[in-house]
C-alpha atoms as a PDB file:
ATOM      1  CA  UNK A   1     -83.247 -20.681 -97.784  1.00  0.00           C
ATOM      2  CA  UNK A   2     -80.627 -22.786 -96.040  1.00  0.00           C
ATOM      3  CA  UNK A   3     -80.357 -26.214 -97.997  1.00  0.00           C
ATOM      4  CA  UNK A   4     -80.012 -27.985 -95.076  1.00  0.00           C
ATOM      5  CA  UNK A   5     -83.381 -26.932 -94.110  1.00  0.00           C
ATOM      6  CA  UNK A   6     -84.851 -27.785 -96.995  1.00  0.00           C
ATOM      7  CA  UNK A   7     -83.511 -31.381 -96.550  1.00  0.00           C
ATOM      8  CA  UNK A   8     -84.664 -31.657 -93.146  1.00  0.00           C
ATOM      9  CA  UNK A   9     -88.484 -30.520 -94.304  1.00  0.00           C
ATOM     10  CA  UNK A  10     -88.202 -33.312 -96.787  1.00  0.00           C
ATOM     11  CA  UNK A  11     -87.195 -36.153 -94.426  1.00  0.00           C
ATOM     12  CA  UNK A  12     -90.108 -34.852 -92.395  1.00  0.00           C
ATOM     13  CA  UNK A  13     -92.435 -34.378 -94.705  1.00  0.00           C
ATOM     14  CA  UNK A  14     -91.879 -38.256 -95.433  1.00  0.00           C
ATOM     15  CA  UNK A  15     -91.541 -39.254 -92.055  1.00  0.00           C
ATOM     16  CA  UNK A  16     -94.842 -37.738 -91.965  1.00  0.00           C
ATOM     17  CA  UNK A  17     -96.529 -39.273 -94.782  1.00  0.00           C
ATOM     18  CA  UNK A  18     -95.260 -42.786 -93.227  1.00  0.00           C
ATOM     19  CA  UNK A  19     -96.906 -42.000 -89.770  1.00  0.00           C
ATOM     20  CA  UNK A  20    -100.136 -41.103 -91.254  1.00  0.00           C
ATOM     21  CA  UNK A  21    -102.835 -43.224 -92.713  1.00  0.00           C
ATOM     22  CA  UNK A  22    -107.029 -42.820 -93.413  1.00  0.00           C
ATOM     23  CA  UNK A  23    -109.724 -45.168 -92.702  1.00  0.00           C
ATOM     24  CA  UNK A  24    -112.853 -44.677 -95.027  1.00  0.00           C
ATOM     25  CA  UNK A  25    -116.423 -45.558 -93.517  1.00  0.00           C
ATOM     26  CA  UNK A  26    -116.598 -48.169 -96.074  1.00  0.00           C
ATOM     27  CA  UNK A  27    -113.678 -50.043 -94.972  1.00  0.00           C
ATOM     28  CA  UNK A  28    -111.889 -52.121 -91.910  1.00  0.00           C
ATOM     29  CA  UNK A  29    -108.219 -51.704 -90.985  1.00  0.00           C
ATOM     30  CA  UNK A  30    -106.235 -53.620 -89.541  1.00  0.00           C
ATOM     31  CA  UNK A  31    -102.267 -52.617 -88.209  1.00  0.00           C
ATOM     32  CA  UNK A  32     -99.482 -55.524 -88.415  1.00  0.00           C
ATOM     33  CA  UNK A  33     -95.853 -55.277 -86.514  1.00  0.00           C
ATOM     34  CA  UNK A  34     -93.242 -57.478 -88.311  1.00  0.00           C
ATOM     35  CA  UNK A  35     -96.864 -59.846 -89.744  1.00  0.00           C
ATOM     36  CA  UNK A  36     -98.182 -59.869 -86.413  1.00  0.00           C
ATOM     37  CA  UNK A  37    -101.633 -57.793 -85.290  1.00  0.00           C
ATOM     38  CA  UNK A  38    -101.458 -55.381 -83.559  1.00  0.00           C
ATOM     39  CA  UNK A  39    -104.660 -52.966 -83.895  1.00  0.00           C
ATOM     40  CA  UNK A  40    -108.092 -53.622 -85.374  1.00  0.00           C
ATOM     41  CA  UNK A  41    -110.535 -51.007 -83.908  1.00  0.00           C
ATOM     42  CA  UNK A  42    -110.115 -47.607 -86.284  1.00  0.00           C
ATOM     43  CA  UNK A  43    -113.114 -46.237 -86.689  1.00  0.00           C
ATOM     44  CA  UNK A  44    -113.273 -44.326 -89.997  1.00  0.00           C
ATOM     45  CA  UNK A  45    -110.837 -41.080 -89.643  1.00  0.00           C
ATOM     46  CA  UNK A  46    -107.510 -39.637 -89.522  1.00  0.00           C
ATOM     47  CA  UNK A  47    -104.809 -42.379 -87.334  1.00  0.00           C
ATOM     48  CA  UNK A  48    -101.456 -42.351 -86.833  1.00  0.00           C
ATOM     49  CA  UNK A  49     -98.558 -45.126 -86.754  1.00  0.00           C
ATOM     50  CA  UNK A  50     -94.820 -45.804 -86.849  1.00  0.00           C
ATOM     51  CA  UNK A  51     -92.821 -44.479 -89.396  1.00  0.00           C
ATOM     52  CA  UNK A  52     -90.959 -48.030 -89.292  1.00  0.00           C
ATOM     53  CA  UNK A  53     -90.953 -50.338 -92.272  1.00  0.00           C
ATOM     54  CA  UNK A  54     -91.740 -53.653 -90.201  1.00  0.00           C
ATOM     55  CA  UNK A  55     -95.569 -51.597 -89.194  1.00  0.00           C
ATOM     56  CA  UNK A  56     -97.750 -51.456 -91.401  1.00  0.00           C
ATOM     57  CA  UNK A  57    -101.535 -50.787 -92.844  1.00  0.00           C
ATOM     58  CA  UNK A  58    -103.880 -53.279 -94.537  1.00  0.00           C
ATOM     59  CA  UNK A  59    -107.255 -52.223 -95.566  1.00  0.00           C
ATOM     60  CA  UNK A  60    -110.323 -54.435 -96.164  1.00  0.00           C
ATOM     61  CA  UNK A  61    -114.102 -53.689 -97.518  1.00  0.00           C
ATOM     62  CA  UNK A  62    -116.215 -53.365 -94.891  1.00  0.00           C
ATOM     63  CA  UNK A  63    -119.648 -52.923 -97.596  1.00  0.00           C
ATOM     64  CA  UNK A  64    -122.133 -55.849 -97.922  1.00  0.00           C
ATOM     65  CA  UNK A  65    -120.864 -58.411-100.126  1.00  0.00           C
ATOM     66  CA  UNK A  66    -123.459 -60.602-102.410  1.00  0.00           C
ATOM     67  CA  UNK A  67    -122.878 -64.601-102.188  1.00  0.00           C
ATOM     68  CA  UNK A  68    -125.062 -65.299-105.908  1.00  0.00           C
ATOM     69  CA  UNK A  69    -124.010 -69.205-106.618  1.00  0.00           C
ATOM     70  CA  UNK A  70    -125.084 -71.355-109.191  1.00  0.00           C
ATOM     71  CA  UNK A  71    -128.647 -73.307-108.776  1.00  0.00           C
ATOM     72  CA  UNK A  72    -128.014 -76.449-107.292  1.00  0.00           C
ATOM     73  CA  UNK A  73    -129.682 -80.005-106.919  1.00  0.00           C
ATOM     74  CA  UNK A  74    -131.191 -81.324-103.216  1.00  0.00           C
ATOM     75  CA  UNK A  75    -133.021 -83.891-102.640  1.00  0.00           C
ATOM     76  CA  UNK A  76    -136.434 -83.865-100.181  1.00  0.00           C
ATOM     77  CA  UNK A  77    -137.896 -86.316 -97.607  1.00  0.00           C
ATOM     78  CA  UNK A  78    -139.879 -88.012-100.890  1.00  0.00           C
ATOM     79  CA  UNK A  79    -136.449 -88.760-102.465  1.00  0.00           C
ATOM     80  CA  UNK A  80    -137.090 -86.115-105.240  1.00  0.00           C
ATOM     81  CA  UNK A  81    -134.666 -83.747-106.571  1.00  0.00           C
ATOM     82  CA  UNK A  82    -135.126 -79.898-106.699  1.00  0.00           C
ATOM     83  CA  UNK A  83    -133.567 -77.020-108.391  1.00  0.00           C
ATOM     84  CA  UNK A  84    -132.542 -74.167-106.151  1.00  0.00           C
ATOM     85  CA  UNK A  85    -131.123 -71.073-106.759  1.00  0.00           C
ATOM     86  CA  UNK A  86    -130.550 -68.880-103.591  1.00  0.00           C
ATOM     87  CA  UNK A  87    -128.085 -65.702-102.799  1.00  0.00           C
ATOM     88  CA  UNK A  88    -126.513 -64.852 -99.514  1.00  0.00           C
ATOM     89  CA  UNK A  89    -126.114 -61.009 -98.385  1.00  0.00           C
ATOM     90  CA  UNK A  90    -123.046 -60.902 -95.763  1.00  0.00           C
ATOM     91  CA  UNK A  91    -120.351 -58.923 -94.413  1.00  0.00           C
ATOM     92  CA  UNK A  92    -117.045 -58.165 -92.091  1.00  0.00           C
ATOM     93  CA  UNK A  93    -118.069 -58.681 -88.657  1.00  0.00           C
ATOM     94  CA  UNK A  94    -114.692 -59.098 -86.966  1.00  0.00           C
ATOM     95  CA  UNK A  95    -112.138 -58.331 -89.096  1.00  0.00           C
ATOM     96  CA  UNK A  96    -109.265 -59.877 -87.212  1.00  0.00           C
ATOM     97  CA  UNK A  97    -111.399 -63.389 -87.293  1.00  0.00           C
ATOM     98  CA  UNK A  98    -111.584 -62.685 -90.609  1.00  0.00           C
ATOM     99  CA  UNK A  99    -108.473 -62.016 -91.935  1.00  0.00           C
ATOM    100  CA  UNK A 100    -107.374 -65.437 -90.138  1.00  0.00           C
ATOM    101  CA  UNK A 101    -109.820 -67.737 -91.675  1.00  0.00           C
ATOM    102  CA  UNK A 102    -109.321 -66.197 -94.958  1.00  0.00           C
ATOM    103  CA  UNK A 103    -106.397 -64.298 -95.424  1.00  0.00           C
ATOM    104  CA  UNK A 104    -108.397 -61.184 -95.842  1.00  0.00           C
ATOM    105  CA  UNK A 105    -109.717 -62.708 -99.561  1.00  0.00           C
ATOM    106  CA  UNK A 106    -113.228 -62.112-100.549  1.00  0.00           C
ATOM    107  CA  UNK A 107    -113.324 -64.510-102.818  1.00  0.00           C
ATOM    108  CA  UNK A 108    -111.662 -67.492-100.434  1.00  0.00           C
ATOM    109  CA  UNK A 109    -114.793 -66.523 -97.975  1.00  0.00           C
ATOM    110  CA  UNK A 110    -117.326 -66.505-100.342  1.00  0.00           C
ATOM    111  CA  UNK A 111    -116.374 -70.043-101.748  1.00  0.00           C
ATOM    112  CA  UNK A 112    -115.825 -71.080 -98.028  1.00  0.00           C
ATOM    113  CA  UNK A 113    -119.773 -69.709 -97.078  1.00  0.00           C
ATOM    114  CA  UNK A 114    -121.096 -70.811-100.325  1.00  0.00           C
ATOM    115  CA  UNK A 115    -120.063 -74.223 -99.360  1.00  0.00           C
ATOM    116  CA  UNK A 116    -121.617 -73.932 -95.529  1.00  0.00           C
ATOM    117  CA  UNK A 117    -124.943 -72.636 -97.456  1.00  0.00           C
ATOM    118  CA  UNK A 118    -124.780 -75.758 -99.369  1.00  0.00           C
ATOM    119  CA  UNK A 119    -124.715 -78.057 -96.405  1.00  0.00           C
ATOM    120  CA  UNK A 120    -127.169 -76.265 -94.279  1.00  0.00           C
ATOM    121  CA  UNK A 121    -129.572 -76.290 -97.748  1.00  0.00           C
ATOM    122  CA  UNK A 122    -128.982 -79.914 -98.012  1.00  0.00           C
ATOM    123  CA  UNK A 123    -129.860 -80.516 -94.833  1.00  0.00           C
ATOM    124  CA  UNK A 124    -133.196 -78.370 -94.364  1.00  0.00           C
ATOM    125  CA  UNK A 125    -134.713 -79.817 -97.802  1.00  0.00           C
ATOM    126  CA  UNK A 126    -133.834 -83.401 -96.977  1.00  0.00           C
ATOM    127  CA  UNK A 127    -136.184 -82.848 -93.801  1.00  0.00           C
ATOM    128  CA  UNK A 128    -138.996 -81.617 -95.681  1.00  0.00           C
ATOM    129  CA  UNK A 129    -141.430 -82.942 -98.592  1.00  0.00           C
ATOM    130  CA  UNK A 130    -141.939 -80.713-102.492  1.00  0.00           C
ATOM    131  CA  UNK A 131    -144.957 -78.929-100.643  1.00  0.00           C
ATOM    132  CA  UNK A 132    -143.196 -77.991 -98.071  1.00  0.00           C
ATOM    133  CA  UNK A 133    -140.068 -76.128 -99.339  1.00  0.00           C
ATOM    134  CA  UNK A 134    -142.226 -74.684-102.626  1.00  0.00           C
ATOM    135  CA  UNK A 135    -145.077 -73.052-100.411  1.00  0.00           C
ATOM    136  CA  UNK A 136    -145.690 -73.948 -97.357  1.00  0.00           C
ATOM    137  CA  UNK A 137    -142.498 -73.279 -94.905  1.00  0.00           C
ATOM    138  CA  UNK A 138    -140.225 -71.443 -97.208  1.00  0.00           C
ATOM    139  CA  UNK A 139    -139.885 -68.586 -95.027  1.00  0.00           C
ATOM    140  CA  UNK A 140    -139.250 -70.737 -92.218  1.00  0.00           C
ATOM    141  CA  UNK A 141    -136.296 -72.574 -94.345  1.00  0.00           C
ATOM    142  CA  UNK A 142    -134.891 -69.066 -94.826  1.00  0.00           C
ATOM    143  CA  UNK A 143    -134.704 -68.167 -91.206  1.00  0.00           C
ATOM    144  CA  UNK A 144    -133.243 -71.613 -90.134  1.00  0.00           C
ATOM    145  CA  UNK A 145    -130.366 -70.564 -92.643  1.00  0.00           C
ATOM    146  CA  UNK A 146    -129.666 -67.355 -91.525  1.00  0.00           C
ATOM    147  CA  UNK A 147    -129.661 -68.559 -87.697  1.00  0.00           C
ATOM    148  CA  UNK A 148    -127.512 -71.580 -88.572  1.00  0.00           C
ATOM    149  CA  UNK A 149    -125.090 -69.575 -91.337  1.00  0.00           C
ATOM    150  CA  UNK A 150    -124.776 -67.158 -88.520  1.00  0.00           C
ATOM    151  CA  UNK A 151    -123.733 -69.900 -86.592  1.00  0.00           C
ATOM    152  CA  UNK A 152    -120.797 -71.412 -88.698  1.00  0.00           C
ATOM    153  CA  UNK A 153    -119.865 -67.596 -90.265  1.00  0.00           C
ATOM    154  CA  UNK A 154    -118.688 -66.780 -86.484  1.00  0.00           C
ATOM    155  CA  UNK A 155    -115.397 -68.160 -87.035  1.00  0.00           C
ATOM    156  CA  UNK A 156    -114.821 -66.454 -90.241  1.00  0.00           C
ATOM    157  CA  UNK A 157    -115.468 -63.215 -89.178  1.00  0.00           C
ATOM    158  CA  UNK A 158    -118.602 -62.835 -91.258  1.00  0.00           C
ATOM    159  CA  UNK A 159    -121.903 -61.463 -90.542  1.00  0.00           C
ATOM    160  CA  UNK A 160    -124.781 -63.221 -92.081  1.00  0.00           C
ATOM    161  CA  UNK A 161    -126.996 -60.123 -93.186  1.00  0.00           C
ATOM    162  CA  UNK A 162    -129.341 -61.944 -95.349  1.00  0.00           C
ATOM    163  CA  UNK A 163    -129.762 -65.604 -96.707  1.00  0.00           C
ATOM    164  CA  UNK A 164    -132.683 -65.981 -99.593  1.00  0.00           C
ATOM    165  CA  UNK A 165    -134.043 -68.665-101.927  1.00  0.00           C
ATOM    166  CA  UNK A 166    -134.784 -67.228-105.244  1.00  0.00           C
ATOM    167  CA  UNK A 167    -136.347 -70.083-107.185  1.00  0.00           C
ATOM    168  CA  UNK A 168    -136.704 -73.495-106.544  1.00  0.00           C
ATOM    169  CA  UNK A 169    -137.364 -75.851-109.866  1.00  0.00           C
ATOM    170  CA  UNK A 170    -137.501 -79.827-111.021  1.00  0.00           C
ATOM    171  CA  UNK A 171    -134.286 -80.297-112.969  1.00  0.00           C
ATOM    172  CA  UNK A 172    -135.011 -79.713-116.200  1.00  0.00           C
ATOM    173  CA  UNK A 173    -135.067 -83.461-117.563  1.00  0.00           C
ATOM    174  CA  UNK A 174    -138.739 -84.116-115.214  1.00  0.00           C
ATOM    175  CA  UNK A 175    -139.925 -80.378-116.120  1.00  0.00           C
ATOM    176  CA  UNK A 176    -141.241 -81.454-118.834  1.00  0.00           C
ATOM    177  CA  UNK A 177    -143.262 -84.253-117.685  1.00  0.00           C
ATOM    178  CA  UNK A 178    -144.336 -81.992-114.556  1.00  0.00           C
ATOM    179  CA  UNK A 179    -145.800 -79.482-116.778  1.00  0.00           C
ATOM    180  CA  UNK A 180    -147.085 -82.069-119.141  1.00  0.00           C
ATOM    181  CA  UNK A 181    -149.272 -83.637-115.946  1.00  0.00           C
ATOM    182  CA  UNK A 182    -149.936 -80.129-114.805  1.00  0.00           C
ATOM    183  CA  UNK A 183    -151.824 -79.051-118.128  1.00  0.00           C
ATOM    184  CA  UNK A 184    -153.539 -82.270-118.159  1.00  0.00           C
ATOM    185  CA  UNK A 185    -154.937 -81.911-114.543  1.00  0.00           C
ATOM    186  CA  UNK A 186    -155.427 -78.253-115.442  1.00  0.00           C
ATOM    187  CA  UNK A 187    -157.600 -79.374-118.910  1.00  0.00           C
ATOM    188  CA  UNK A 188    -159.541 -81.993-116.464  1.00  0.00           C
ATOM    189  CA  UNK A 189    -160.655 -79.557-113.714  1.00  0.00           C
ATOM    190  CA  UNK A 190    -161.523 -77.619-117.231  1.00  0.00           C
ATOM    191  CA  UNK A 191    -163.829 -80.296-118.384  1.00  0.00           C
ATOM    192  CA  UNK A 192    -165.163 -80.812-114.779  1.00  0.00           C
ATOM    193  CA  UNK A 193    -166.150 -77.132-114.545  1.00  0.00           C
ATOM    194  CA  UNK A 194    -167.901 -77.413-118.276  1.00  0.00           C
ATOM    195  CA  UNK A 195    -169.730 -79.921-117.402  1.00  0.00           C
ATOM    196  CA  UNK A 196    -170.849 -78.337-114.153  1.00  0.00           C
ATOM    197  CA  UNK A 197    -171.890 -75.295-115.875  1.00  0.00           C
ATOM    198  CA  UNK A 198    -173.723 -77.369-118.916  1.00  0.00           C
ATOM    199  CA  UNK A 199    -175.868 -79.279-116.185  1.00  0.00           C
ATOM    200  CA  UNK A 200    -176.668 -75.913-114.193  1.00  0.00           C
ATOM    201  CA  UNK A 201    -177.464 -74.094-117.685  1.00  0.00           C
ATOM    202  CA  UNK A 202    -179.606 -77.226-118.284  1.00  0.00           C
ATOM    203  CA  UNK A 203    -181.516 -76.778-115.192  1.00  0.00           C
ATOM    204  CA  UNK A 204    -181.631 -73.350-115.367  1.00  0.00           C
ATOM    205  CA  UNK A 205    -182.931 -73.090-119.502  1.00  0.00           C
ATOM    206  CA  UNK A 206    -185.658 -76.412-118.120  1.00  0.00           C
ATOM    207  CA  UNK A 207    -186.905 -74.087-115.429  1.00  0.00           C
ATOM    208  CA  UNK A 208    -187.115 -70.719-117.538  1.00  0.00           C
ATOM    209  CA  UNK A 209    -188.868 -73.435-120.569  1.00  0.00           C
ATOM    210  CA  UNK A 210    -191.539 -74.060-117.853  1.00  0.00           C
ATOM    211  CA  UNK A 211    -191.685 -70.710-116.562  1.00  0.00           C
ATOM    212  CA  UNK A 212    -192.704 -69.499-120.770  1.00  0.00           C
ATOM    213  CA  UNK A 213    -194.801 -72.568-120.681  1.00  0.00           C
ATOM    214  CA  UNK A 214    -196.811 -71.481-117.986  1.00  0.00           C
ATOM    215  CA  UNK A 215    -196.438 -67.538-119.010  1.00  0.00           C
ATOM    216  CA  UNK A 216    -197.850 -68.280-121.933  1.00  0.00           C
ATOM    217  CA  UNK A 217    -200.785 -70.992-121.017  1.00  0.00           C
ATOM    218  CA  UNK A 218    -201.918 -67.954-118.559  1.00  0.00           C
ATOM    219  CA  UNK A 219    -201.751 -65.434-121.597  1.00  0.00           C
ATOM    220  CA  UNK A 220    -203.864 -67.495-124.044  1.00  0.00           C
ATOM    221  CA  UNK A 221    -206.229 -68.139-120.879  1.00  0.00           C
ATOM    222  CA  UNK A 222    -206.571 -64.377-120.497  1.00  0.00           C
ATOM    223  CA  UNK A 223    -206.883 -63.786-123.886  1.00  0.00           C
ATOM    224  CA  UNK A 224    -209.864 -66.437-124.760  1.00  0.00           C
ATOM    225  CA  UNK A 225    -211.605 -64.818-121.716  1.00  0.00           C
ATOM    226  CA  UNK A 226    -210.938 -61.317-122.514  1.00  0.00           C
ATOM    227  CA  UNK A 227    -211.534 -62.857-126.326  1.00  0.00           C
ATOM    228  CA  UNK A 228    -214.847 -63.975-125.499  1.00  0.00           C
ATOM    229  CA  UNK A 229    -215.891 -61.129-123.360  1.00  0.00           C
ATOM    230  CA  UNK A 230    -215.212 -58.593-126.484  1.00  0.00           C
ATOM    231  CA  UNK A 231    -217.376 -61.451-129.011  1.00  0.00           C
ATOM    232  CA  UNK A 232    -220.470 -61.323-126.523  1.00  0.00           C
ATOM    233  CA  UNK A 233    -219.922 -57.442-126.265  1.00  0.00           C
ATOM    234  CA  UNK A 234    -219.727 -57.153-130.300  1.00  0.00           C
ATOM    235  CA  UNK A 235    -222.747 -59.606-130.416  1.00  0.00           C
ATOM    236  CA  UNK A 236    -224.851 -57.646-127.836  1.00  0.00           C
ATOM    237  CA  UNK A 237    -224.122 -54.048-129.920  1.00  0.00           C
ATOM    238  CA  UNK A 238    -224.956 -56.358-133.426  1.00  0.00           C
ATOM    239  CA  UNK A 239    -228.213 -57.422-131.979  1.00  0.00           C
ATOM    240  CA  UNK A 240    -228.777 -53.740-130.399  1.00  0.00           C
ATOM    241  CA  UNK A 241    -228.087 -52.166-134.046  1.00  0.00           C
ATOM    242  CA  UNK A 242    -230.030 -54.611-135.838  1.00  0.00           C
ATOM    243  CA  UNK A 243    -232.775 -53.630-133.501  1.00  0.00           C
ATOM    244  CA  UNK A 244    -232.545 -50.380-133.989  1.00  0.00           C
ATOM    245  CA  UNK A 245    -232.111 -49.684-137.939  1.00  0.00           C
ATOM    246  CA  UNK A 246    -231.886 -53.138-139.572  1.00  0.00           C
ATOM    247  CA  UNK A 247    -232.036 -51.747-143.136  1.00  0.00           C
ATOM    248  CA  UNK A 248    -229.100 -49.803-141.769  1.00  0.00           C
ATOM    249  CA  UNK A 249    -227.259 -52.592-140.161  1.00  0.00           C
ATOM    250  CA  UNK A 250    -227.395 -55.194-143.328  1.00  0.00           C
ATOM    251  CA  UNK A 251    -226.521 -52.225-145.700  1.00  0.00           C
ATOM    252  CA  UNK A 252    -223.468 -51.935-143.098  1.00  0.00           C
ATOM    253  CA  UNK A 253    -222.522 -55.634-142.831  1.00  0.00           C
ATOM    254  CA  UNK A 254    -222.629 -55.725-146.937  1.00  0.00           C
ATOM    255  CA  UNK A 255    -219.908 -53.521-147.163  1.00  0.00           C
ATOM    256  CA  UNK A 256    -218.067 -55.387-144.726  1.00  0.00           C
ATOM    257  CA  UNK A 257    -218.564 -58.334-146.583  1.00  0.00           C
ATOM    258  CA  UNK A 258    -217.487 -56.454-149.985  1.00  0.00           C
ATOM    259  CA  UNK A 259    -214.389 -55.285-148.228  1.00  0.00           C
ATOM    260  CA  UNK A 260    -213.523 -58.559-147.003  1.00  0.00           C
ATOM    261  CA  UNK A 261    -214.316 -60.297-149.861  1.00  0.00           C
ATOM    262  CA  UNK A 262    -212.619 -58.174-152.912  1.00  0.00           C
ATOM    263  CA  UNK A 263    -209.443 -57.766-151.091  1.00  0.00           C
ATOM    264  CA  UNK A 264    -207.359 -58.967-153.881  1.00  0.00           C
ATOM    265  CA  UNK A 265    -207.724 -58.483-157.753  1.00  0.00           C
ATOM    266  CA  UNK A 266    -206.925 -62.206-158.456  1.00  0.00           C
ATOM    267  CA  UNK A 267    -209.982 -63.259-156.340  1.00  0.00           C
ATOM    268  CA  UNK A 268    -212.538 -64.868-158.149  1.00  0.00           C
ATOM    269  CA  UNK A 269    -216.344 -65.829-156.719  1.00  0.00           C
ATOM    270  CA  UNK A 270    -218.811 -67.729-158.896  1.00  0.00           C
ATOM    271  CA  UNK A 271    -221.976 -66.901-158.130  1.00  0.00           C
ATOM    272  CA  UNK A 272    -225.534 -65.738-159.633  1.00  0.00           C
ATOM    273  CA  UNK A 273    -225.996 -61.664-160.647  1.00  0.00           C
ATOM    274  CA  UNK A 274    -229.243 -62.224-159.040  1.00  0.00           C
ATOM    275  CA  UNK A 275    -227.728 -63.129-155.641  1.00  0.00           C
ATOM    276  CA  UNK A 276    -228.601 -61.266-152.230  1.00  0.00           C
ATOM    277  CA  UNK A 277    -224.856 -61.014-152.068  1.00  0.00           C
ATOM    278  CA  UNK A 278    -225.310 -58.467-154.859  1.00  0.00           C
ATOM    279  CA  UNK A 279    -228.140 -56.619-153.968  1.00  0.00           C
ATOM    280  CA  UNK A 280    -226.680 -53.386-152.823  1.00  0.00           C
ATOM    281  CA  UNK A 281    -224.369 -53.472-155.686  1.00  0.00           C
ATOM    282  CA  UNK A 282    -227.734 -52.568-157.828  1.00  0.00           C
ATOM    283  CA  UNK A 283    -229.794 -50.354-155.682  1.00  0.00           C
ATOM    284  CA  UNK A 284    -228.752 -48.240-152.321  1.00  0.00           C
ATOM    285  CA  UNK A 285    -232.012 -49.766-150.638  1.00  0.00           C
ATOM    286  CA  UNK A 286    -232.300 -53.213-150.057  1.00  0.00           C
ATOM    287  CA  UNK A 287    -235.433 -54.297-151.961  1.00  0.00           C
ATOM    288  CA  UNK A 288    -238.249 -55.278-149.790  1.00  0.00           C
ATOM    289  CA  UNK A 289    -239.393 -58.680-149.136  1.00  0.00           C
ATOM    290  CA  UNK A 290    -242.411 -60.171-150.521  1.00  0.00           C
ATOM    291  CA  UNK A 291    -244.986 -60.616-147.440  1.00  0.00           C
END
């Protein structure tokens, strides 16, 4: 092959490579003439420019970016001082705005919006009391900054995508008092509740006391009636047996007796061998009394 050819597919080859340029989906380009704009809008592709030294290609990232500063110290209506740690989610919305407010740096517009977040912060807290910003309208405080950052980031070319409050604290030289009166209300509601629950168990063991009391003045009722019935039954078949077979019955009512009586081999009774108590010990049949 002719040299000369060669040559010439060279310089074109790298007249080439100068004329062409990519723009990934992740990023925003921008083309300068002698350090003057010329182009912003390439959409992510294949493009084409001068093969002049004075045009040229700058490239920026066009992903969301994550604003995470330091926790810092603003005071509310009540004059008090809170801890707040927050994060802002942002990123290129007009990239020619934005490389004129900040040079195309990241880190130049994140210490530019970190400083807007810090006023707009300021400003929402000092409006509102500890309540407030801890429970009651923190979503609202969230959405005032994202509205308002929105506001401000306009000029720099940034799109607010998300602004959040992590935590919100008392510095750390009242914490410990805060927590300190925050047990001690805790341990008083504790107390309260005990006592509550001593007086209802109180009333509660009183009325289940009376409730036995009664229960049981019912039962022994029952049972002296039912008690009594059974004695005047048990008297009534006595007094029908006796009727019947009295021999019988008193030779039955003995051994009762004898049962009852020499329960134990330690008992001792003192009496005469001649006693009635001993008269069936002698003979099976009672002896018969004198007319």
């Amino acid at each position: 092959m002719n040299k000369g050819i060669v040559v010439v597919l060279v310089i074109a080859a790298i007249i080439g490579s100068l004329c062409v340029f990519t723009v990934d989906e992740r990023e925003r380009a921008i083309l300068f003439q002698l350090g003057q704009i010329v182009r912003t809008d390439y959409q992510p592709g294949l493009h084409f420019k001068l093969p002049v030294p004075f045009q040229n290609v700058r490239k920026f990232d066009n992903r969301i970016q994550n604003l995470d500063a330091d926790p810092e110290l603003y005071l509310t209506s009540e004059r008090k001082n809170v801890n707040v740690d927050s994060f802002v989610k942002w990123r290129i919305g007009n990239v020619e705005a934005f490389y004129k407010a900040n040079v195309g740096d990241i880190r130049i517009a994140n210490d530019t919006l970190s400083t807007i977040i810090q006023k707009l912060l300021k400003d929402e807290f000092g409006t509102r009391t500890v309540r407030q910003v801890v429970s009651g309208e923190r979503s609202e405080i969230m959405e005032s900054l994202i509205t308002l950052a929105q506001t401000e980031a306009d000029g720099l070319g940034i799109h607010i995508v998300d602004v959040r409050i992590k935590r919100i604290d008392w510095p750390e030289e009242v914490s410990g008092s805060v927590y300190q009166r925050m047990a001690a209300e805790r341990k008083e509601e504790a107390k309260k509740r005990r006592s509550q629950g001593q007086e209802s168990a109180k009333i509660i063991q009183a009325a289940a006391d009376r409730e036995r009391a009664v229960i049981l003045a019912e039962a022994q009722r029952d049972g002296q009636v039912q008690r009594g019935s059974g004695d005047g039954q048990a008297a009534e078949i006595y007094a029908n047996a006796y009727t019947q077979d009295r021999e019988f019955y008193d030779f039955y009512r003995s051994l009762v007796a004898y049962k009852t009586t020499f329960r134990s081999r330690s008992d001792i009774l003192l009496l005469q061998p001649d006693a009635d108590f001993f008269k069936y010990f002698k003979s099976p049949h009672a002896p018969k009394e004198s007319p």
